[in-house]
N, C-alpha and C. Protein backbone atom coordinates (compact mmCIF):
# COMPACT_ATOMS: atom_id res chain seq x y z
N UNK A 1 -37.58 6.07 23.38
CA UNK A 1 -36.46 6.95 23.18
C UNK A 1 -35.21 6.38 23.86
N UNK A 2 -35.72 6.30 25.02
CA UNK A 2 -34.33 5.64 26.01
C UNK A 2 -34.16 3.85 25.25
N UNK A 3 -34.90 3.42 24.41
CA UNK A 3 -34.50 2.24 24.02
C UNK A 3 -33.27 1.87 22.92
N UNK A 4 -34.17 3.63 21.76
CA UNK A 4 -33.15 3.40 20.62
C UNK A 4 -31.50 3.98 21.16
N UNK A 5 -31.44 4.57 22.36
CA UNK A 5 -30.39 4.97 22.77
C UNK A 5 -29.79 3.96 23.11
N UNK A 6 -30.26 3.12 24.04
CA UNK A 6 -29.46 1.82 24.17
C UNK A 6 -29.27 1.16 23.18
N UNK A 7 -29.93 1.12 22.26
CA UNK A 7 -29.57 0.25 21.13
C UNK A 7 -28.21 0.58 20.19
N UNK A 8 -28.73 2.12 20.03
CA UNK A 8 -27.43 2.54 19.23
C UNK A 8 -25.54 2.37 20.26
N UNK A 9 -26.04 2.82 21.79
CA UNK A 9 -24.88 2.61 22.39
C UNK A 9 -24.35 1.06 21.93
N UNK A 10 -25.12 0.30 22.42
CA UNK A 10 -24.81 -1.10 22.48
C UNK A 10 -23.96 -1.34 21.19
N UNK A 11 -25.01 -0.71 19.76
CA UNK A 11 -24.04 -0.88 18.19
C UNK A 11 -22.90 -0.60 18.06
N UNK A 12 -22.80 0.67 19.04
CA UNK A 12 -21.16 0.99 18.77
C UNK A 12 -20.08 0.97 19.72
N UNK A 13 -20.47 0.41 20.89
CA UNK A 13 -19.69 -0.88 21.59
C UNK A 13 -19.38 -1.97 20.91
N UNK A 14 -20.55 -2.32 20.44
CA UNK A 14 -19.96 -3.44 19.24
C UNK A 14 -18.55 -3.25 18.37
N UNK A 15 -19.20 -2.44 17.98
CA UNK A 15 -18.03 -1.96 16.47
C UNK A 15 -17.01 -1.59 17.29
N UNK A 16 -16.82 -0.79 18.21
CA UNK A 16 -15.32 -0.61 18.67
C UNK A 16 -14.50 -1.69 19.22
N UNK A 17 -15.69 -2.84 19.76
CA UNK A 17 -14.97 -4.10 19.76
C UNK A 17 -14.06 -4.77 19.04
N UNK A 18 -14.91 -5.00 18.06
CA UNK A 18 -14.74 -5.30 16.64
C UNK A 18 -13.30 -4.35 15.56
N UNK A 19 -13.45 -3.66 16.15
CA UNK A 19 -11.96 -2.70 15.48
C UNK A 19 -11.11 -3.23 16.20
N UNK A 20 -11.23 -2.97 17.64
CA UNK A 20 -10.03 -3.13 18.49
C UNK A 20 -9.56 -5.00 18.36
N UNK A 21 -10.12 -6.01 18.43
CA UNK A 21 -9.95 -6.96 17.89
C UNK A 21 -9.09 -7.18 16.96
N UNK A 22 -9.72 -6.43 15.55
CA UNK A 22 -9.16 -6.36 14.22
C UNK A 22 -7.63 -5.70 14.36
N UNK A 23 -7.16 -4.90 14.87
CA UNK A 23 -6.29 -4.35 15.01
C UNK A 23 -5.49 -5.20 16.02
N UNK A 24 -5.83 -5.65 16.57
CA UNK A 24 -4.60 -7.20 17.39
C UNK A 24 -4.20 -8.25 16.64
N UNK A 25 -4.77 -8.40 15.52
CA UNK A 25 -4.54 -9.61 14.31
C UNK A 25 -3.78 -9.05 13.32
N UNK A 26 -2.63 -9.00 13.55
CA UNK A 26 -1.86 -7.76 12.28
C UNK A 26 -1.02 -9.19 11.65
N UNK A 27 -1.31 -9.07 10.47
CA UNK A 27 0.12 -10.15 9.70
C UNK A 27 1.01 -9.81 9.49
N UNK A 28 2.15 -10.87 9.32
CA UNK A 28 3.26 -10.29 9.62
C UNK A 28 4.09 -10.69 8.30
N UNK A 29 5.37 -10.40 7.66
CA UNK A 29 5.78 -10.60 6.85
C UNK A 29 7.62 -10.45 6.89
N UNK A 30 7.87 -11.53 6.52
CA UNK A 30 9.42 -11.65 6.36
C UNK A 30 9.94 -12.41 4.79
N UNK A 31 11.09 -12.32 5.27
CA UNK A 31 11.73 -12.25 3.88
C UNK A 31 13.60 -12.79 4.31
N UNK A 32 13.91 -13.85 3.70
CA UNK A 32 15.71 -14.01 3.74
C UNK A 32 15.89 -15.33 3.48
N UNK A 33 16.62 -16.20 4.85
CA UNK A 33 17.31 -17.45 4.37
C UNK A 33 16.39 -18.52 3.86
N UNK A 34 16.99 -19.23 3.25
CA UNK A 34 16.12 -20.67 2.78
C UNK A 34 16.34 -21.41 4.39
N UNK A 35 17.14 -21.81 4.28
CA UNK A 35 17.39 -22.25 5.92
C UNK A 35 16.41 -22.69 7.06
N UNK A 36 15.84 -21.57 7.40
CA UNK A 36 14.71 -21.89 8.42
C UNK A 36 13.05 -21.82 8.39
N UNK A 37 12.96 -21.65 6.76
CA UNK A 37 11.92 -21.49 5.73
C UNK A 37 11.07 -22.61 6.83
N UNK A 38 11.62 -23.96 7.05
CA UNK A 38 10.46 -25.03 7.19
C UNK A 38 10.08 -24.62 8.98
N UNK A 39 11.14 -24.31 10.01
CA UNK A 39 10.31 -24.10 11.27
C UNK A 39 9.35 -22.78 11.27
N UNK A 40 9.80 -21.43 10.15
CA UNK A 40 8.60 -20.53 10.29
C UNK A 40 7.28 -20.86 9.65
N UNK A 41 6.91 -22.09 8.80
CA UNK A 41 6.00 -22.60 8.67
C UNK A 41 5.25 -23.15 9.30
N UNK A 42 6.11 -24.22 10.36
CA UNK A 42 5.42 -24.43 11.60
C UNK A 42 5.08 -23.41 12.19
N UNK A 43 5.93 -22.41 12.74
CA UNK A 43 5.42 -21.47 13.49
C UNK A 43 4.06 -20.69 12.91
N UNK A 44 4.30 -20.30 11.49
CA UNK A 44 3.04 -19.61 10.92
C UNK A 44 2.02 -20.29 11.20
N UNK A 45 1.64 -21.71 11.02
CA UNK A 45 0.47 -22.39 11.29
C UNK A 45 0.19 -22.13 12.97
N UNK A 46 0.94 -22.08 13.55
CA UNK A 46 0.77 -22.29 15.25
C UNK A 46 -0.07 -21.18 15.53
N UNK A 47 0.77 -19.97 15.16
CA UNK A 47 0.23 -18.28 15.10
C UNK A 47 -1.07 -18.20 14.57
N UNK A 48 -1.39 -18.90 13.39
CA UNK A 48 -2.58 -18.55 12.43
C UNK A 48 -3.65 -18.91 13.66
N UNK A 49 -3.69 -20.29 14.32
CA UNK A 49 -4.80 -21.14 14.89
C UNK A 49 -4.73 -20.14 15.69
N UNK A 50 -3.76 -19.45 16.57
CA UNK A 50 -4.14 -18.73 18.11
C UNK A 50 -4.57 -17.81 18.06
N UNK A 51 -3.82 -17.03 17.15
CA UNK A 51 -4.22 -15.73 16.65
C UNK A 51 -5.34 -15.13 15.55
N UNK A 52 -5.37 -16.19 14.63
CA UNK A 52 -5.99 -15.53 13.60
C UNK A 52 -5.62 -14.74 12.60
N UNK A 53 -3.76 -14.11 12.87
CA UNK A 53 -3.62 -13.88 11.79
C UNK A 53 -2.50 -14.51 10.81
N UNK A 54 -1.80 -13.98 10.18
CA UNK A 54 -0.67 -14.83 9.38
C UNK A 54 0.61 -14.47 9.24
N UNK A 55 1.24 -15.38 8.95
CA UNK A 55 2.92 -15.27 8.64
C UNK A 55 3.24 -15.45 7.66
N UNK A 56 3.61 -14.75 6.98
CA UNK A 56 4.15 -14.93 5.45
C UNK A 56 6.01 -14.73 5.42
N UNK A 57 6.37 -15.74 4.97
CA UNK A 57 7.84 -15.74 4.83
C UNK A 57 8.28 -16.42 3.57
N UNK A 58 8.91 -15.49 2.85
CA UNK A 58 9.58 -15.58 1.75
C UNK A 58 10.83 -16.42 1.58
N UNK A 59 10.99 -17.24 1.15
CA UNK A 59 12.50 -18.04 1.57
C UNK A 59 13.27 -17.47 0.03
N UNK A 60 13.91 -16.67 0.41
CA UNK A 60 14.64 -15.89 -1.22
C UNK A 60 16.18 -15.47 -1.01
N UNK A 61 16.37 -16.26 0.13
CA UNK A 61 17.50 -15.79 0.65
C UNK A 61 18.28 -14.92 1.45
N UNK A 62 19.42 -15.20 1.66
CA UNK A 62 20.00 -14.41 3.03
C UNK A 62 20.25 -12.51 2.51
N UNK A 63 20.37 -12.47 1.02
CA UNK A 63 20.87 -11.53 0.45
C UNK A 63 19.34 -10.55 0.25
N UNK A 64 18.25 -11.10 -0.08
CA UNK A 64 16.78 -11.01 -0.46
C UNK A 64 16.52 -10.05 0.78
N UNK A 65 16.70 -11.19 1.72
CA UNK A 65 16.01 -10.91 3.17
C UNK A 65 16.63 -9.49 3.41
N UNK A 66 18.00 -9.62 3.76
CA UNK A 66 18.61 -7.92 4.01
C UNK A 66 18.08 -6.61 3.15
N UNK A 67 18.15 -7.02 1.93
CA UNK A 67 17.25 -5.88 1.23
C UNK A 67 16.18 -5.58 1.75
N UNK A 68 15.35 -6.56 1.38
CA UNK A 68 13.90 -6.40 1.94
C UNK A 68 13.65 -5.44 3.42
N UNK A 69 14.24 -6.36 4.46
CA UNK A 69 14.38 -5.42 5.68
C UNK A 69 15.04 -4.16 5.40
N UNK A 70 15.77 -3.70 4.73
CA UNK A 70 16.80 -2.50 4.84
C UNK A 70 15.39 -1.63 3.67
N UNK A 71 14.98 -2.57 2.56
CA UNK A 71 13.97 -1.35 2.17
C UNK A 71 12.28 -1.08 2.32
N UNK A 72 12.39 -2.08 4.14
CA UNK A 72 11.29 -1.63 4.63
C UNK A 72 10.11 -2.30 4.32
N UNK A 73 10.09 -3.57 3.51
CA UNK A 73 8.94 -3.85 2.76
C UNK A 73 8.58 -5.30 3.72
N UNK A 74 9.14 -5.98 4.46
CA UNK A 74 8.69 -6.61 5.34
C UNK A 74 9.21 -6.56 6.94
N UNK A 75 8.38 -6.96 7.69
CA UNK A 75 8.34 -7.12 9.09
C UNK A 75 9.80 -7.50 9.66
N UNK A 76 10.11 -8.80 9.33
CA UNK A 76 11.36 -9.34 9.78
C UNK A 76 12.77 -9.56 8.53
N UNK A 77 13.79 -9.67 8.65
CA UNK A 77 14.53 -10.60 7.61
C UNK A 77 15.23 -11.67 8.41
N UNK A 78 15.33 -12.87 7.81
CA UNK A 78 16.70 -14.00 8.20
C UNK A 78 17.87 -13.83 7.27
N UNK A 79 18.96 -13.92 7.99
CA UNK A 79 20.08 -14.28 6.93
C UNK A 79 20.99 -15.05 8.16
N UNK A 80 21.77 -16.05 6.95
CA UNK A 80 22.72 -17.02 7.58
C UNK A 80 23.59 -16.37 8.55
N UNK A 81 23.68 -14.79 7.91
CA UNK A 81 25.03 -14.46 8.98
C UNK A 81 24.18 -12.51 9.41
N UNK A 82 24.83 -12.66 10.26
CA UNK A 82 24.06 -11.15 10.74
C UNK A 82 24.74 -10.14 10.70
N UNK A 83 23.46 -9.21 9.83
CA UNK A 83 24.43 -7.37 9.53
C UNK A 83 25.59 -7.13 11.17
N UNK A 84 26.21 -6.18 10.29
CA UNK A 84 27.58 -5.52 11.47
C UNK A 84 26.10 -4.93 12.29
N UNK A 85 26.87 -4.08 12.85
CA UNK A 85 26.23 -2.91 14.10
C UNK A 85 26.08 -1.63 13.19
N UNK A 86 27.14 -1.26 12.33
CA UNK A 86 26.77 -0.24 11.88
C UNK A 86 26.27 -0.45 10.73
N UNK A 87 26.08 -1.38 9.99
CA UNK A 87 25.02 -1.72 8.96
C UNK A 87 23.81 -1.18 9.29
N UNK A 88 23.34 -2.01 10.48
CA UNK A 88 22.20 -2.06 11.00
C UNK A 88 21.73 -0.41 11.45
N UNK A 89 22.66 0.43 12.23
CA UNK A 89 22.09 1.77 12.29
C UNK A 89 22.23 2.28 11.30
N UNK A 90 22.96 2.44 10.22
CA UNK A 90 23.34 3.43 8.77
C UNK A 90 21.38 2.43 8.49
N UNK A 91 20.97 1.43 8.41
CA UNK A 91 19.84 1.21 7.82
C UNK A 91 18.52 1.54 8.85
N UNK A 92 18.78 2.08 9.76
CA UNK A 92 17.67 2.92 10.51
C UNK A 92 16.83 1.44 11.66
């Protein structure tokens, strides 16, 4: 009795391991200039080996990127030149 108890504890020590792990490996996603397209590649590879998870960056431009960030659909944006101040709060 006291065995399958340890056993089952032990299973779901496991698994909460295993979540909590999973949940530190979050990918990440950007979107903007062509520009610096080639060092976030380096960087994505660097991230992938340490981390395990990934970087995805869209090189679609400086105009792309602001959308994207302003409608929420990726992590980061680049652009050549950077929103005002109140751009940036009117976009939350």
């Amino acid at each position: 009795m006291i065995s399958k108890i340890l056993k089952r504890a032990a299973v779901a020590a496991l698994g909460v391991t295993l979540l909590a792990g999973a949940a530190f490996a979050v990918d990440i996603s950007g979107a903007g200039a062509t520009f610096p397209y080639p060092i976030y590649a380096k960087w994505a590879e660097a991230y992938k080996k340490e981390t395990g998870a990934s970087l995805n960056y869209q090189s679609i431009g400086s105009g792309g990127g602001i959308k994207q960030i302003k409608a929420r659909t990726v992590t980061f944006g680049a652009s050549d030149q950077p929103l005002k101040a109140e751009e940036l709060e009117a976009a939350g």
